[in-house]
Protein backbone atom coordinates (compact mmCIF):
# COMPACT_ATOMS: atom_id res chain seq x y z
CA UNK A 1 27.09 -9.52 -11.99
CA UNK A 2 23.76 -8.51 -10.23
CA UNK A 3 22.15 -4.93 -11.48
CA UNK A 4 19.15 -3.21 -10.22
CA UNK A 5 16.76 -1.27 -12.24
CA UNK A 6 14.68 1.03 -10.45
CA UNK A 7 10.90 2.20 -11.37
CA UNK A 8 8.62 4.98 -9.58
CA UNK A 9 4.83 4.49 -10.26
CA UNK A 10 2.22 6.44 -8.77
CA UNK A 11 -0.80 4.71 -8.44
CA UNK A 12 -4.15 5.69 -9.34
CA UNK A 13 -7.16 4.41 -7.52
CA UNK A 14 -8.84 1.42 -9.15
CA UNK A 15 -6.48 1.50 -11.89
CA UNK A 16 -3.51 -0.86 -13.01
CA UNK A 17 -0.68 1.48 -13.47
CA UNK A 18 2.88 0.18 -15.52
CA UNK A 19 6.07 1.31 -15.11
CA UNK A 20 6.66 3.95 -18.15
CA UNK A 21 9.24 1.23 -20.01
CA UNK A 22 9.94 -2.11 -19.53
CA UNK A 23 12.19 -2.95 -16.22
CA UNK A 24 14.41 -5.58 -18.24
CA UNK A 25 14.48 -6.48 -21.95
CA UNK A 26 16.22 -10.27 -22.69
CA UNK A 27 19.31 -9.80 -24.96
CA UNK A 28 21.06 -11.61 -27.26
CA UNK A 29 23.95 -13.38 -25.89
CA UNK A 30 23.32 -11.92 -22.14
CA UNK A 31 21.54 -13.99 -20.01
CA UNK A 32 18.59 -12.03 -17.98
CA UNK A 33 17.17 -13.57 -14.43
CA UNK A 34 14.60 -11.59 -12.55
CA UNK A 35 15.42 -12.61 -8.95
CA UNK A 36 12.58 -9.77 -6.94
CA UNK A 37 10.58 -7.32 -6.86
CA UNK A 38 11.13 -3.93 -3.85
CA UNK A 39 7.65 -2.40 -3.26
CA UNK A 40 7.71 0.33 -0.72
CA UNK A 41 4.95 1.71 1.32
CA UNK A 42 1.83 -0.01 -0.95
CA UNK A 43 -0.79 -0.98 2.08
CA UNK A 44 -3.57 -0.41 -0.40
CA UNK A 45 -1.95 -1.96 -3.56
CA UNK A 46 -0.88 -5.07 -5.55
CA UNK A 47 2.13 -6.09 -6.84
CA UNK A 48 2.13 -7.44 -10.46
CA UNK A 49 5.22 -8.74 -12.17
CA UNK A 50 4.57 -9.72 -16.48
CA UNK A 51 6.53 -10.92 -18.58
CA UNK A 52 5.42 -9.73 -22.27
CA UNK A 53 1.81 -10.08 -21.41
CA UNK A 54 1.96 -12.79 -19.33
CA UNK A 55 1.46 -11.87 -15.53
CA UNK A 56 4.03 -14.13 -13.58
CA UNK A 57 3.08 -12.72 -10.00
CA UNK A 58 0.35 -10.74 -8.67
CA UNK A 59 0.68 -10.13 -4.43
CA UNK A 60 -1.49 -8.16 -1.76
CA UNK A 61 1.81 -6.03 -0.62
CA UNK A 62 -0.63 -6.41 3.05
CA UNK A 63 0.49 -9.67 3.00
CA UNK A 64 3.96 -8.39 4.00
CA UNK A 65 2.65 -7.30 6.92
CA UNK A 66 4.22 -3.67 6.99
CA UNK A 67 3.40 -2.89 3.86
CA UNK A 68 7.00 -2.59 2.20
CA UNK A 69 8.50 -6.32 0.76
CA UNK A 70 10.74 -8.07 -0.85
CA UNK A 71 8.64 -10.41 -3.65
CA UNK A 72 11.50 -13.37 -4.34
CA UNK A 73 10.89 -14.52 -8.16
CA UNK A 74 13.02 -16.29 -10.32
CA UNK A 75 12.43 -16.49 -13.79
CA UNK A 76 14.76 -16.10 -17.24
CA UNK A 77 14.18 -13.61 -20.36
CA UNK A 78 14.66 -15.16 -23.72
CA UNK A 79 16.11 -12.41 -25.95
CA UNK A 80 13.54 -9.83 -27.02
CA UNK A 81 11.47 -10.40 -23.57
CA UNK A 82 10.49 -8.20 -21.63
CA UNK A 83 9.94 -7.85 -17.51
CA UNK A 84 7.14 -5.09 -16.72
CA UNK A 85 6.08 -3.89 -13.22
CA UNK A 86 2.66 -2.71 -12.38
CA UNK A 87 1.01 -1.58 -9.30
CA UNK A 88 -2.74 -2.06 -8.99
CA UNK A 89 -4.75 0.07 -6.48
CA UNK A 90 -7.39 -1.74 -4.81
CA UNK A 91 -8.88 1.52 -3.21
């Protein structure tokens, strides 16, 4: 069954800003895929995708062109894992 988790960040010039909690958290017994990340309206901003502290993905969201993308990942959580979302404001 695919769920989607939803985070609003507000993004402070020259600043990396997180999402307040963790997007996904790996659980025991439940397997956890992060298939994409949704950024909306980010001309100035980058994309960063972690898991723990590990940054898995870090885009120019100009590189979509419009400014709003779809960021196709694919990557597991081992139980206790977490995904985090961060935007970083490059003006």
């Amino acid at each position: 069954m695919t769920r989607y988790e939803e985070a609003t960040i507000t993004p402070i010039s020259g600043s990396e800003v997180f999402a307040s909690e963790a997007l996904v958290v790996g659980q025991e017994g439940k397997k956890k895929r992060i298939t994409g990340v949704y950024a909306l309206d980010t001309n100035t901003i980058h994309t960063r995708v972690y898991r723990d502290s590990d940054r898995i993905a870090s885009i120019d969201n100009n590189a979509f062109g419009d400014g709003n993308g779809f960021l196709l990942l694919d990557f597991d959580l081992a139980p206790g894992q977490q995904a985090k979302v961060a935007l970083f404001s490059t003006s």
